[in-house]
C-alpha atoms as a PDB file:
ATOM      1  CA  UNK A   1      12.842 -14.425  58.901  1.00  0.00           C
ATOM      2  CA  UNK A   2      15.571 -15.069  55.915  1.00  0.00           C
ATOM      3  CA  UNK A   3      16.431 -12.413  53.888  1.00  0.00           C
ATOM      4  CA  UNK A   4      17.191 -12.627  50.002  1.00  0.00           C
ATOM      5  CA  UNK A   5      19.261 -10.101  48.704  1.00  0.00           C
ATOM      6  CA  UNK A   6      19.009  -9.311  45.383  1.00  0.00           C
ATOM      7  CA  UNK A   7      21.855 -10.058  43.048  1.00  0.00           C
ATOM      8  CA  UNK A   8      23.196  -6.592  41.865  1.00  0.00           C
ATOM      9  CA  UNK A   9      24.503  -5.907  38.512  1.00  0.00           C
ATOM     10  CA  UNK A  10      28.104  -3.889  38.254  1.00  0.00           C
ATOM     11  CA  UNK A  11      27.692  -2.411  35.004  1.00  0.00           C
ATOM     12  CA  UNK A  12      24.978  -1.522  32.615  1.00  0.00           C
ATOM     13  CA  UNK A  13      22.568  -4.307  31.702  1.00  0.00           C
ATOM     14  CA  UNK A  14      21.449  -4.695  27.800  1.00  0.00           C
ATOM     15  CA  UNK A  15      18.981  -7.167  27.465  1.00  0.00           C
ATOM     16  CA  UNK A  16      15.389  -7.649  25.394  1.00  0.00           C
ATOM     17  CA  UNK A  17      12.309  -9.090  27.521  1.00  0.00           C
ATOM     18  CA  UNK A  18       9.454 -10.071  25.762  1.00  0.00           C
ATOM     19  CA  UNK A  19       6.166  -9.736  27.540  1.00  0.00           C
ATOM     20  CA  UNK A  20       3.684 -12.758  26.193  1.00  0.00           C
ATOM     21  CA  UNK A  21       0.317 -11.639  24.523  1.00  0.00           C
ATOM     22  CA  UNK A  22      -2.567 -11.158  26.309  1.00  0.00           C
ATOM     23  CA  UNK A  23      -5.609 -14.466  25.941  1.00  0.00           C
ATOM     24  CA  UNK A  24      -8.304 -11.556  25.949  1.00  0.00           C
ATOM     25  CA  UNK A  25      -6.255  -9.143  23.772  1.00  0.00           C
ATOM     26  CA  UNK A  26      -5.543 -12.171  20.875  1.00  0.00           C
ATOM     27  CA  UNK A  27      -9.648 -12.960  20.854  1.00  0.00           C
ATOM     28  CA  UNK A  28     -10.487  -9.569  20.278  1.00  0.00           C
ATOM     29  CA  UNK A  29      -7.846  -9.099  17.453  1.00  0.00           C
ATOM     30  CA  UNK A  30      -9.553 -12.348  16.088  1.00  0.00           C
ATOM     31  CA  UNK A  31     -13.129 -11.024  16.097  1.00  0.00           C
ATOM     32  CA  UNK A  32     -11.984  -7.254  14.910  1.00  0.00           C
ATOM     33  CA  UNK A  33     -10.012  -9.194  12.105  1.00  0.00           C
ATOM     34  CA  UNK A  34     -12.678 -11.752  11.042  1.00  0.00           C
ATOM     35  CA  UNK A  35     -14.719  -8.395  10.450  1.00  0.00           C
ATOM     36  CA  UNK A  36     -12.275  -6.303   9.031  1.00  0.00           C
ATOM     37  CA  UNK A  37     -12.905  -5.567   4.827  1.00  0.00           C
ATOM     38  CA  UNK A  38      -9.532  -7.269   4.271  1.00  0.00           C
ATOM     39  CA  UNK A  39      -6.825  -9.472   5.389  1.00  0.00           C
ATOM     40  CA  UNK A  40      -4.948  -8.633   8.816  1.00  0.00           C
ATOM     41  CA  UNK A  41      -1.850 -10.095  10.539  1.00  0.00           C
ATOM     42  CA  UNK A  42      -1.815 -10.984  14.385  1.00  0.00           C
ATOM     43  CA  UNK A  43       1.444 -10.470  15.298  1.00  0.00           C
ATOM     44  CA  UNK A  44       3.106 -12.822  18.456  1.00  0.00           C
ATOM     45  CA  UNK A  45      -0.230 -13.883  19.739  1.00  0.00           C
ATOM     46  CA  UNK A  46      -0.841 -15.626  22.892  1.00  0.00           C
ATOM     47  CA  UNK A  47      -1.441 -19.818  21.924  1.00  0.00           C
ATOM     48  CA  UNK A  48      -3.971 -20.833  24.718  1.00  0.00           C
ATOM     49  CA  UNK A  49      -7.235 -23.286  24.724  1.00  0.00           C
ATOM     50  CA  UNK A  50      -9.064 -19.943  24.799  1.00  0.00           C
ATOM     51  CA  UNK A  51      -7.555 -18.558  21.515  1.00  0.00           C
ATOM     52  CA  UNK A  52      -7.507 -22.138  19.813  1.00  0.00           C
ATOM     53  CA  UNK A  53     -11.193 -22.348  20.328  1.00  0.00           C
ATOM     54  CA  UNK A  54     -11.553 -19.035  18.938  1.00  0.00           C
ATOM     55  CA  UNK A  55      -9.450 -19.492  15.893  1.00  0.00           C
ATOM     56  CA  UNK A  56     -12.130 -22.875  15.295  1.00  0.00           C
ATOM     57  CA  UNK A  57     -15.193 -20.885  15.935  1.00  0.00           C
ATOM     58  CA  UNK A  58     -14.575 -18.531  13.079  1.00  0.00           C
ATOM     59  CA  UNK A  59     -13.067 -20.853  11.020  1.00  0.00           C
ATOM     60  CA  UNK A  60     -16.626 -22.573  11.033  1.00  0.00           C
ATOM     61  CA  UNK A  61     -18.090 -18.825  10.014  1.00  0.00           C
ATOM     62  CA  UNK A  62     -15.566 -18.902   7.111  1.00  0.00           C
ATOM     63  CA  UNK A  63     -12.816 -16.425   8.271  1.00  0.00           C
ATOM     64  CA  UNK A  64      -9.743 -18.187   6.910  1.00  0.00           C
ATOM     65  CA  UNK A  65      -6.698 -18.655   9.839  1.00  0.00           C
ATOM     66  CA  UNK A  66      -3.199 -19.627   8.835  1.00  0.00           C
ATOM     67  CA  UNK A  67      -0.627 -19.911  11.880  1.00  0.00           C
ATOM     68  CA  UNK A  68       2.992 -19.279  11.001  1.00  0.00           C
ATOM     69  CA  UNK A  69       5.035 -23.005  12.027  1.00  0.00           C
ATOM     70  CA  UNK A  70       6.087 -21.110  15.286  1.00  0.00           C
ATOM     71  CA  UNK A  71       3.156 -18.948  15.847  1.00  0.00           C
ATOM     72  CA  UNK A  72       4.449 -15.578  16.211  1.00  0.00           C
ATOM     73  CA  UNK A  73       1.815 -14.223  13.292  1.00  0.00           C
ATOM     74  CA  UNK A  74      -1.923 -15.467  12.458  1.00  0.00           C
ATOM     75  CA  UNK A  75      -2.896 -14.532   8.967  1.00  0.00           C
ATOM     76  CA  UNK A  76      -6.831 -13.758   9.373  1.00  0.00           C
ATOM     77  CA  UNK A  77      -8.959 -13.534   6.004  1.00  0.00           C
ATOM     78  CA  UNK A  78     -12.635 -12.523   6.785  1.00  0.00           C
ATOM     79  CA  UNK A  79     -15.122 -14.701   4.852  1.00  0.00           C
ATOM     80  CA  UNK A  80     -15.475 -13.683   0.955  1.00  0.00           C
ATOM     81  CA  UNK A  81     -19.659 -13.418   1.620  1.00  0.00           C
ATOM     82  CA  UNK A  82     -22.217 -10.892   0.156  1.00  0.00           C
ATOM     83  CA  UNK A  83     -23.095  -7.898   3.064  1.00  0.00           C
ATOM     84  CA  UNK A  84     -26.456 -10.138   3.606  1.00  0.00           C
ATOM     85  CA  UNK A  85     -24.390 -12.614   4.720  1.00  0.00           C
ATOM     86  CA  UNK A  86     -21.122 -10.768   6.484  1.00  0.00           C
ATOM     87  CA  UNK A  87     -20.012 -12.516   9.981  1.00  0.00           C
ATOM     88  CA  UNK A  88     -21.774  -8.218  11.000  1.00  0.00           C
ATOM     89  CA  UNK A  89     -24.904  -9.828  10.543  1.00  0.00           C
ATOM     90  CA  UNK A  90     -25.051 -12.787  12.012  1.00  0.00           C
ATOM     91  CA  UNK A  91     -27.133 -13.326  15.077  1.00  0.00           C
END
């Protein structure tokens, strides 16, 4: 059996990682936002069929979704509706 050994740095590393979103994390923000009294921002979300499909759904409720060009924030607007009529209520 081969060993790898593991390249080894010789002084202190600086570097930023960022993690990608999470598919389940991004629908829930979607759903809390589409119900929230006022506008929200999704910040770096993670772009999947999943979230797409989402983003459609409650755009066909109302809720108002505009991507930034390279998708790092979603601008959610909840439906301007009466409470009779609020995305809460429907079945």
């Amino acid at each position: 059996m081969n060993i790898w050994d593991a390249p080894a740095s010789t002084s202190p590393i600086n570097a930023t990682v960022r993690v990608p979103g999470s598919k389940s994390l991004t629908n829930r923000y979607l759903l809390l936002a589409a119900l929230a009294k006022g506008p929200s921002v999704i910040r770096h979300p993670l772009v999947s069929r999943d979230t797409t499909l989402m983003v459609g759904a409650l755009e066909q409720l109302g809720v108002e979704v505009n991507r930034t060009e390279d998708d790092s924030a979603w601008h959610v607007t909840p439906r301007q509706s009466s409470p009779a009529t609020s995305l809460s209520n429907v079945a």
